[in-house]
N, C-alpha and C. Protein backbone atom coordinates (compact mmCIF):
# COMPACT_ATOMS: atom_id res chain seq x y z
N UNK A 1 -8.48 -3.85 1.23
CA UNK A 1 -7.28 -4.38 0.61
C UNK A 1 -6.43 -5.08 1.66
N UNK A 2 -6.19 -6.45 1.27
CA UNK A 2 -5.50 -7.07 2.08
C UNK A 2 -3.75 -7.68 1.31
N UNK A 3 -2.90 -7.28 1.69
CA UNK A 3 -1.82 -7.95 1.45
C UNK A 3 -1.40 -8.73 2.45
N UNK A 4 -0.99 -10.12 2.13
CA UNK A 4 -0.19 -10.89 3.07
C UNK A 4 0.96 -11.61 1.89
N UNK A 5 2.13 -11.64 2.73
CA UNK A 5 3.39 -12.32 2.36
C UNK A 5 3.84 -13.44 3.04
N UNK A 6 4.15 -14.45 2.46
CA UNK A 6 4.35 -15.64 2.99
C UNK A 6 5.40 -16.52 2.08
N UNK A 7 6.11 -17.54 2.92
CA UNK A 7 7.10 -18.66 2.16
C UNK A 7 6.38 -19.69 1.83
N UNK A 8 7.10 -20.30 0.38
CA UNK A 8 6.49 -21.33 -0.24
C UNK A 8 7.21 -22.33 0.05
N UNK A 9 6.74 -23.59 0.18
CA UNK A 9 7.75 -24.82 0.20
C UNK A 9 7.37 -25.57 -1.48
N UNK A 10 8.95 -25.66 -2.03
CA UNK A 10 8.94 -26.00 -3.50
C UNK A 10 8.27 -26.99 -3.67
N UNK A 11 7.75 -27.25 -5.21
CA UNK A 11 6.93 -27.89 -5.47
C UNK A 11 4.88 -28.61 -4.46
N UNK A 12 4.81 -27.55 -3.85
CA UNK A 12 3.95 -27.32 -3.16
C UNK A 12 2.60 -26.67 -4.04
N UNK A 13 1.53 -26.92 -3.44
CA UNK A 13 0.23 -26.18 -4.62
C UNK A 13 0.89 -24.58 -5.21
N UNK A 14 1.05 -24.31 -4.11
CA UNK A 14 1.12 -22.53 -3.81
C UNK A 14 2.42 -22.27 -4.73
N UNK A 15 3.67 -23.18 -4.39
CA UNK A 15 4.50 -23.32 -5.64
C UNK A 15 4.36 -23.48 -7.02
N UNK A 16 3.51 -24.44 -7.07
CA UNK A 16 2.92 -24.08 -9.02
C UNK A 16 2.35 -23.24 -8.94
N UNK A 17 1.32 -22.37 -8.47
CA UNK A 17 0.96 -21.11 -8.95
C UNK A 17 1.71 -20.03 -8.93
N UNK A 18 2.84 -20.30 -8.58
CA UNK A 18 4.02 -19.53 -8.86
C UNK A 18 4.52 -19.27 -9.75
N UNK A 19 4.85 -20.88 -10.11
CA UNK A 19 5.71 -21.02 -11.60
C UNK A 19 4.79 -20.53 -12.82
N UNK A 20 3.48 -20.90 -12.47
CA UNK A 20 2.48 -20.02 -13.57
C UNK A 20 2.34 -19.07 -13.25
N UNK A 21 2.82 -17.78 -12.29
CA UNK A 21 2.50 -17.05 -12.40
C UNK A 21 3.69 -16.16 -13.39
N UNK A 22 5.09 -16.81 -12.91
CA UNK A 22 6.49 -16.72 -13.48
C UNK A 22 6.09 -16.50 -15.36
N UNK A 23 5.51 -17.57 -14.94
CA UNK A 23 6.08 -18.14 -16.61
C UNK A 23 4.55 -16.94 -17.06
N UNK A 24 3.86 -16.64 -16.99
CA UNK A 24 2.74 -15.54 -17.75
C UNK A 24 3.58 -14.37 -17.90
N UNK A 25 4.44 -13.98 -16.97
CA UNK A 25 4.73 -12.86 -16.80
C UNK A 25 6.16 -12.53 -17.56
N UNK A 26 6.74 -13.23 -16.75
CA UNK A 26 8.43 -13.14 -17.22
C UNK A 26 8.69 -13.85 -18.76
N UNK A 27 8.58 -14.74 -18.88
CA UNK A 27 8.86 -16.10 -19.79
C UNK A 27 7.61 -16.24 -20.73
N UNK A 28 6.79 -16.31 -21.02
CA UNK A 28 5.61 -16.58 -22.36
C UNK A 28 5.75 -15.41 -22.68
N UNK A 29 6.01 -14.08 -22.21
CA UNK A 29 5.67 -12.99 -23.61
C UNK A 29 7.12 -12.62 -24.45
N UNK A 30 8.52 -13.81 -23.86
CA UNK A 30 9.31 -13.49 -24.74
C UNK A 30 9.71 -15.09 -25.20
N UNK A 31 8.51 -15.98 -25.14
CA UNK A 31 8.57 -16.77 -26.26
C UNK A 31 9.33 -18.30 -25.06
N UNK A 32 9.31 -18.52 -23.95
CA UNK A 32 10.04 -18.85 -23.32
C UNK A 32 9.54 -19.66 -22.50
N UNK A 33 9.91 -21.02 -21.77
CA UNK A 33 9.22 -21.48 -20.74
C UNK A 33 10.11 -22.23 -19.75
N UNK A 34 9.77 -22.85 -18.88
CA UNK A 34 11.05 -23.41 -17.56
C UNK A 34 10.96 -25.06 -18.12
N UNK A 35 12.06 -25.46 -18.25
CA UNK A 35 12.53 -27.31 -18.20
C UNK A 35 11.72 -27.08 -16.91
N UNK A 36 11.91 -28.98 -16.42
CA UNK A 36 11.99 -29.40 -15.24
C UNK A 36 13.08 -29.60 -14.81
N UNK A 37 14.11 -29.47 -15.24
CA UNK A 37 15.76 -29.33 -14.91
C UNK A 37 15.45 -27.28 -14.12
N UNK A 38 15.12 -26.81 -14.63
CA UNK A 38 15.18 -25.62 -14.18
C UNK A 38 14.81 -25.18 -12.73
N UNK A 39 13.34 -25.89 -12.77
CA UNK A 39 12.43 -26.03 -11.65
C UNK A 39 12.99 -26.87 -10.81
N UNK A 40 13.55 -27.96 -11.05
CA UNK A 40 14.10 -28.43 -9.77
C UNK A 40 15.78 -28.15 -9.20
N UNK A 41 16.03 -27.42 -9.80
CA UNK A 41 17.12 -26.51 -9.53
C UNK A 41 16.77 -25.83 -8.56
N UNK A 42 15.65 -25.00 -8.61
CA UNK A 42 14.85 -23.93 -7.57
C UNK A 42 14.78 -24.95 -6.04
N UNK A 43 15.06 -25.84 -5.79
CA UNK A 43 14.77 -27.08 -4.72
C UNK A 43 14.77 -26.83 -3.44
N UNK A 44 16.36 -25.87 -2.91
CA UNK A 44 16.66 -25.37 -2.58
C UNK A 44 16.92 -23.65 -2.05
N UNK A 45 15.66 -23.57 -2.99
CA UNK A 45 15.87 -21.22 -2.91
C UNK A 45 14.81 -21.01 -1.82
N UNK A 46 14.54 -19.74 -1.53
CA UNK A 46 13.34 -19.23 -0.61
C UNK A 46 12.57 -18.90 -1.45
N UNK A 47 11.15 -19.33 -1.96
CA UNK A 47 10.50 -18.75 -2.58
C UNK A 47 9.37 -17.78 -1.54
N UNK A 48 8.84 -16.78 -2.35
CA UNK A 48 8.22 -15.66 -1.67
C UNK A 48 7.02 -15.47 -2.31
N UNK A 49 5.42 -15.77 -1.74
CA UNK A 49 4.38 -15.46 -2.63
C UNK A 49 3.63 -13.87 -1.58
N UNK A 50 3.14 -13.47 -2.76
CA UNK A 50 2.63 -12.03 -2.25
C UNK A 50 0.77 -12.47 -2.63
N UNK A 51 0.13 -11.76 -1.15
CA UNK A 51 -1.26 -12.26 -1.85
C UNK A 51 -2.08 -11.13 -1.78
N UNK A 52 -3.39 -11.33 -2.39
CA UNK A 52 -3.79 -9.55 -2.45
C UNK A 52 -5.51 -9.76 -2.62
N UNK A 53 -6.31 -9.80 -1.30
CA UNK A 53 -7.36 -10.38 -0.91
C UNK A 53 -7.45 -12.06 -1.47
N UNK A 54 -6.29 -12.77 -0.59
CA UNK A 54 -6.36 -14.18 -1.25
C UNK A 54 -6.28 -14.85 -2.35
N UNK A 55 -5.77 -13.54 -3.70
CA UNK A 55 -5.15 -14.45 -4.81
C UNK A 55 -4.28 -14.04 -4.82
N UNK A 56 -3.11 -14.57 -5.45
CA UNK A 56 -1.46 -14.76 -5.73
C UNK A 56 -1.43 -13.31 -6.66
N UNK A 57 -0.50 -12.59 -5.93
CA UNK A 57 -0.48 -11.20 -6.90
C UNK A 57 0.60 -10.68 -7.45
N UNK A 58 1.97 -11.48 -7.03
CA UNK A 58 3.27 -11.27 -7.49
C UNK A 58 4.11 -12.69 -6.26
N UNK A 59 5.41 -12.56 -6.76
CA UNK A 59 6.03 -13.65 -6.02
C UNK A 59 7.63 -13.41 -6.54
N UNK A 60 8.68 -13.72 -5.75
CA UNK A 60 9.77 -14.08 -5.63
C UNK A 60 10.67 -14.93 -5.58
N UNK A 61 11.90 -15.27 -5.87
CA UNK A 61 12.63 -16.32 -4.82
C UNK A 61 14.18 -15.43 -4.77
N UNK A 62 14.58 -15.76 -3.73
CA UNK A 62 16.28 -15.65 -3.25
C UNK A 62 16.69 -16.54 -3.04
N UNK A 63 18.25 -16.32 -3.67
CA UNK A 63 18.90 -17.53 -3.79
C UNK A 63 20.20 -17.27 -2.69
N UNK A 64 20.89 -17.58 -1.65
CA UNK A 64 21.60 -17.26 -0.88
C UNK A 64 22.74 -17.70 -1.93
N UNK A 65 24.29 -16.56 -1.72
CA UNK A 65 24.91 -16.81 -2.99
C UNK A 65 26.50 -16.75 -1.96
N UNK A 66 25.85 -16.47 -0.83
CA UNK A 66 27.19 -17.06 0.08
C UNK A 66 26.37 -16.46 1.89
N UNK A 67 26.94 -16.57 2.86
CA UNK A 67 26.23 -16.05 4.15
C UNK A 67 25.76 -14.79 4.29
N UNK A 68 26.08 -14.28 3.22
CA UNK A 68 26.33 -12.54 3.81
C UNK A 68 25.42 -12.28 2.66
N UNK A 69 25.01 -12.86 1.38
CA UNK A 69 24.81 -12.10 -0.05
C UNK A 69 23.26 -12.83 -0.51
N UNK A 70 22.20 -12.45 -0.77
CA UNK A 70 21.02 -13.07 -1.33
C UNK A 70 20.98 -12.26 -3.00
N UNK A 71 20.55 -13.01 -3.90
CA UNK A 71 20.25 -12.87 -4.72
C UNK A 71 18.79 -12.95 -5.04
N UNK A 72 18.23 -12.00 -5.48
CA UNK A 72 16.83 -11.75 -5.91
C UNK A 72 16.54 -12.03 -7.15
N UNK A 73 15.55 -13.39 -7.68
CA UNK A 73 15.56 -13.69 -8.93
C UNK A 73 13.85 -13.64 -9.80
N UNK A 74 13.82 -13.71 -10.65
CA UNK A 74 11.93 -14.35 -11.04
C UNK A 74 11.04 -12.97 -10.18
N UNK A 75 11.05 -12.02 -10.00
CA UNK A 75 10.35 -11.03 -9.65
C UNK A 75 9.02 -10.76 -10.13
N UNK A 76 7.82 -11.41 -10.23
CA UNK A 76 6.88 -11.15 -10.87
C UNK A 76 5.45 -10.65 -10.14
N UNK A 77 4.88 -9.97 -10.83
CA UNK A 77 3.49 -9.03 -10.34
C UNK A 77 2.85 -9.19 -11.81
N UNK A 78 1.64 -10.27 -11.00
CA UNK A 78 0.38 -10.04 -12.38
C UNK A 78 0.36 -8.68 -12.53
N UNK A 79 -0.41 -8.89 -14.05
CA UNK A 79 -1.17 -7.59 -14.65
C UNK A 79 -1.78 -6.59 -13.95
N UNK A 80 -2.93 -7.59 -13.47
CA UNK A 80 -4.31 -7.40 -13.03
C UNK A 80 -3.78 -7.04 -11.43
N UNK A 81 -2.32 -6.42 -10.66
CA UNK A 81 -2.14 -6.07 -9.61
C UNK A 81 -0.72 -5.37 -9.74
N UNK A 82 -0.49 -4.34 -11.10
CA UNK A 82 0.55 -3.75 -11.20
C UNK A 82 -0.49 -2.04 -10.55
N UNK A 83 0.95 -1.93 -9.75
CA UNK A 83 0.34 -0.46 -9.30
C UNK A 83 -0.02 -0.45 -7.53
N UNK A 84 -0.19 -1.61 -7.30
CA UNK A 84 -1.13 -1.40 -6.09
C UNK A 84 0.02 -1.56 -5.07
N UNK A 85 1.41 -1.91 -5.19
CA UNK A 85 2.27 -2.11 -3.92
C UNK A 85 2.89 -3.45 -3.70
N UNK A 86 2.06 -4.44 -5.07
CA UNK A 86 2.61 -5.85 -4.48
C UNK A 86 4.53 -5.74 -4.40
N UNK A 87 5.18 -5.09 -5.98
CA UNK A 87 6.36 -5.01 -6.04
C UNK A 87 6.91 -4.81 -5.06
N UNK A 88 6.45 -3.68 -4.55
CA UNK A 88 7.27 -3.18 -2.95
C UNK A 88 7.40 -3.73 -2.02
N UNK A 89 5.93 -4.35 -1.45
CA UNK A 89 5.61 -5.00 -0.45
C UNK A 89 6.79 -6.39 -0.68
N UNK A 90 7.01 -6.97 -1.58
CA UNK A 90 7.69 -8.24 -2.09
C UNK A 90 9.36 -7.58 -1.58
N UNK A 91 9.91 -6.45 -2.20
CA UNK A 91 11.02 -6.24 -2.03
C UNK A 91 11.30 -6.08 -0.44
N UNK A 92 10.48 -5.28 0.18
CA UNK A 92 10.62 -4.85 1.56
C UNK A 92 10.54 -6.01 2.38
N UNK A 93 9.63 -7.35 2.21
CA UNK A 93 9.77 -8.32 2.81
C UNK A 93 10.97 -9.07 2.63
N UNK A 94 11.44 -9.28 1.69
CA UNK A 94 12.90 -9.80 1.16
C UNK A 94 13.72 -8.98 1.85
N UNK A 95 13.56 -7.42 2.44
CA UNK A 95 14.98 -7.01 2.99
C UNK A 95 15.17 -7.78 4.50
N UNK A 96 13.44 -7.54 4.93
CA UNK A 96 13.70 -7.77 6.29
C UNK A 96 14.42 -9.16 6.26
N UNK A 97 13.50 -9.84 5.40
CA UNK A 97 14.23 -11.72 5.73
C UNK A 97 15.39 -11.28 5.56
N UNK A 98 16.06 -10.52 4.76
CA UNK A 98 17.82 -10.64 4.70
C UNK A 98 18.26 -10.48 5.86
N UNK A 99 17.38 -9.13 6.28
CA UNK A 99 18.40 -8.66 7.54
C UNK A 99 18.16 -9.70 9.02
N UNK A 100 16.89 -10.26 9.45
CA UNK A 100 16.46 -11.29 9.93
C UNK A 100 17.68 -12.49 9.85
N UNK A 101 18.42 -12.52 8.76
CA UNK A 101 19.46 -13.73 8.56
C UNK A 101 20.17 -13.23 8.61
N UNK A 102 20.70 -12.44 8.73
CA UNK A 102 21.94 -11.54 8.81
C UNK A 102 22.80 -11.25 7.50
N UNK A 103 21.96 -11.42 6.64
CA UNK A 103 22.35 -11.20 5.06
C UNK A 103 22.58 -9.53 4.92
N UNK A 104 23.79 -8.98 4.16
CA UNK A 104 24.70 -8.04 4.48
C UNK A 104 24.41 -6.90 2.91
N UNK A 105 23.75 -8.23 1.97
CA UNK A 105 23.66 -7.34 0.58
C UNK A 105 22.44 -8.38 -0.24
N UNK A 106 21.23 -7.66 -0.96
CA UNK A 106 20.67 -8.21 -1.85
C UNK A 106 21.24 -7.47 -3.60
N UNK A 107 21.05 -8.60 -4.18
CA UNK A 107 21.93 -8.49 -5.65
C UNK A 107 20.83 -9.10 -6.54
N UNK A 108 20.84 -8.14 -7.64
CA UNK A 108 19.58 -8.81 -8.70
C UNK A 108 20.41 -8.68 -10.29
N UNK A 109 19.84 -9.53 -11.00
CA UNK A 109 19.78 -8.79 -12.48
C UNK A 109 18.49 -8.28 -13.27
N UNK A 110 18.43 -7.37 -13.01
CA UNK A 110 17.06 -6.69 -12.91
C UNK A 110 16.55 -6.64 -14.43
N UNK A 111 15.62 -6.64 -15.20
CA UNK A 111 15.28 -6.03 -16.62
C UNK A 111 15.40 -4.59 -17.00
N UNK A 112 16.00 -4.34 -17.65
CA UNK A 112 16.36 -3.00 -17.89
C UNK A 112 14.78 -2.16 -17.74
N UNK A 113 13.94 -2.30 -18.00
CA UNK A 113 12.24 -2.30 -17.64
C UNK A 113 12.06 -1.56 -16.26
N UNK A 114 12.68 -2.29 -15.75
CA UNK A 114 12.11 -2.44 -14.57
C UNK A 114 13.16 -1.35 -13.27
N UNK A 115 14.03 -1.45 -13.72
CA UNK A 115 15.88 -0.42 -12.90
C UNK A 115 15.37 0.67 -12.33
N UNK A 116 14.46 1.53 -13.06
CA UNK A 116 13.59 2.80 -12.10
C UNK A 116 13.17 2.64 -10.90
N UNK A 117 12.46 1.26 -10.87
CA UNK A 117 11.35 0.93 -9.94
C UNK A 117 13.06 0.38 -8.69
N UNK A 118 13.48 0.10 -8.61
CA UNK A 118 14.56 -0.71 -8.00
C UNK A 118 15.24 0.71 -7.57
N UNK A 119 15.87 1.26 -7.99
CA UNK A 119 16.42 2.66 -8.20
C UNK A 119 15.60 3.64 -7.10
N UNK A 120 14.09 3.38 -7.25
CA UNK A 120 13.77 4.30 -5.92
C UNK A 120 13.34 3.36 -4.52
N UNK A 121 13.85 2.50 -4.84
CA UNK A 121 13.66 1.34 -3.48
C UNK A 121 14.99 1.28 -3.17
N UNK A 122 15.79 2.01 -3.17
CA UNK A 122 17.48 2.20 -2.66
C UNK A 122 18.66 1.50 -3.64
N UNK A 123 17.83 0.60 -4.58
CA UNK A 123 19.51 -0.17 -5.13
C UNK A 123 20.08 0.44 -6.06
N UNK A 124 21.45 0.02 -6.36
CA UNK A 124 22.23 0.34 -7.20
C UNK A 124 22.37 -0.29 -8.72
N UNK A 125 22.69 0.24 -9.73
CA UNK A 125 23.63 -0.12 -10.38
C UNK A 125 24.70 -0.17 -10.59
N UNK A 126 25.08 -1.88 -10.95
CA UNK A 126 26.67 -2.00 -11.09
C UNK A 126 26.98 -2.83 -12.50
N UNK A 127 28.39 -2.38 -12.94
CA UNK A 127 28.28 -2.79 -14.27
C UNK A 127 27.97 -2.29 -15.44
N UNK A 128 28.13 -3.04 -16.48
CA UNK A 128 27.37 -2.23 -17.67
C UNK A 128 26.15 -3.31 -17.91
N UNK A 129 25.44 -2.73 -19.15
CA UNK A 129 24.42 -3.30 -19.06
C UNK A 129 24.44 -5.03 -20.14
N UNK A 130 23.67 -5.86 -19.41
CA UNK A 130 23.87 -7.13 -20.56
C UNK A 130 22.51 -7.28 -21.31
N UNK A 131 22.91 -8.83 -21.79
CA UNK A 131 21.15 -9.40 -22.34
C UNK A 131 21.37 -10.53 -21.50
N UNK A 132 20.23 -10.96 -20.56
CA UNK A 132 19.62 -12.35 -20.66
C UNK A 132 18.43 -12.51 -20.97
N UNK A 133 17.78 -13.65 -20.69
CA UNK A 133 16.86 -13.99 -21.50
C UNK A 133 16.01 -13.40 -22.97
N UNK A 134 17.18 -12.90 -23.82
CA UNK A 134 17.07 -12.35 -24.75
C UNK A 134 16.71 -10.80 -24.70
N UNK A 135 16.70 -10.13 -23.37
CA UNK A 135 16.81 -8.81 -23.03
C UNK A 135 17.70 -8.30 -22.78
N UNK A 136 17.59 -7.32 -22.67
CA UNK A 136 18.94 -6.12 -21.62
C UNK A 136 18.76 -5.93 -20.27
N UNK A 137 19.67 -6.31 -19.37
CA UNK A 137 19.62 -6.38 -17.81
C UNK A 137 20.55 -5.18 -17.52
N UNK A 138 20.34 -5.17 -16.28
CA UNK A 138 21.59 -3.99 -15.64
C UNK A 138 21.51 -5.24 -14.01
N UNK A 139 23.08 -5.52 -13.60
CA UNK A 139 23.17 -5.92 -12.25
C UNK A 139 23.05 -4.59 -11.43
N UNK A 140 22.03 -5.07 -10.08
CA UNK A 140 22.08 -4.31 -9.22
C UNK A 140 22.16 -4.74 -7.42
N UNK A 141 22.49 -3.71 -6.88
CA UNK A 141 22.53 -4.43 -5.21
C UNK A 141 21.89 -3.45 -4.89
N UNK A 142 21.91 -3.86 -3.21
CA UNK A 142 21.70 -3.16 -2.20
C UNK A 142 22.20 -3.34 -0.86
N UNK A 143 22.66 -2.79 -0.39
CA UNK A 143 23.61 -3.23 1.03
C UNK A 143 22.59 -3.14 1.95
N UNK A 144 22.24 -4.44 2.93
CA UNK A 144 21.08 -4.26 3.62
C UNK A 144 22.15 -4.16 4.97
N UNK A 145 21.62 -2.91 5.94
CA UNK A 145 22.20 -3.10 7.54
C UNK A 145 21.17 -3.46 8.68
């Protein structure tokens, strides 16, 4: 078993297999898909691919939301590699890059789904709970030192 983590430069090969990996995961099973207004919005974020003996096994992006604050968005782990560590491995690389930049707090809106898994990787909930993308979210952080 090999994991490696690495940055994408947008709209790059490795970047569309992103966005397909996004859109299988997050977005087609609630009926949903990205504009190109959306995607090139992303122009600017860090995207994060996770690989798992050389295929794409989950992926990320952070969005810096001031010097001190990253936002963690699009969190996705194929099917066919839930269980094995990609989630973690993805979050834990995202802390170091924070702390590497001197980023002070990561902040998500997590799927209510998903808040357990986040919950024993140190973050918080804050807030009450909402809907986006036609779900229920809970905001959460984590103060990285």
């Amino acid at each position: 078993m090999t994991i490696r983590i690495n940055l994408v430069d947008h709209n790059s090969l490795q970047y569309q297999d992103m966005v397909s990996l996004r859109h299988a995961v997050l977005r087609k099973p609630l009926g949903l898909s990205f504009s190109p207004e959306q995607l090139q919005a992303e122009a600017d974020l860090i995207h994060v691919a996770c690989y798992y003996n050389d295929n794409l096994a989950g992926c990320l992006i952070l969005q810096p939301e001031s010097n001190r604050s990253l936002k963690m968005r699009q969190v996705a782990v194929s099917d066919d590699h839930q269980g094995l560590g990609i989630g973690r491995a993805l979050v834990e690389f995202s802390e170091q890059f924070a702390r590497d930049g001197r980023y002070s707090k990561i902040s998500m809106h997590a799927r209510e789904t998903a808040v357990g898994f986040y919950i024993k990787l140190g973050y918080e909930i804050e807030g009450e709970p909402f809907e986006e993308v036609t779900i229920p979210h809970r905001s959460m952080f984590k103060n990285i030192f």
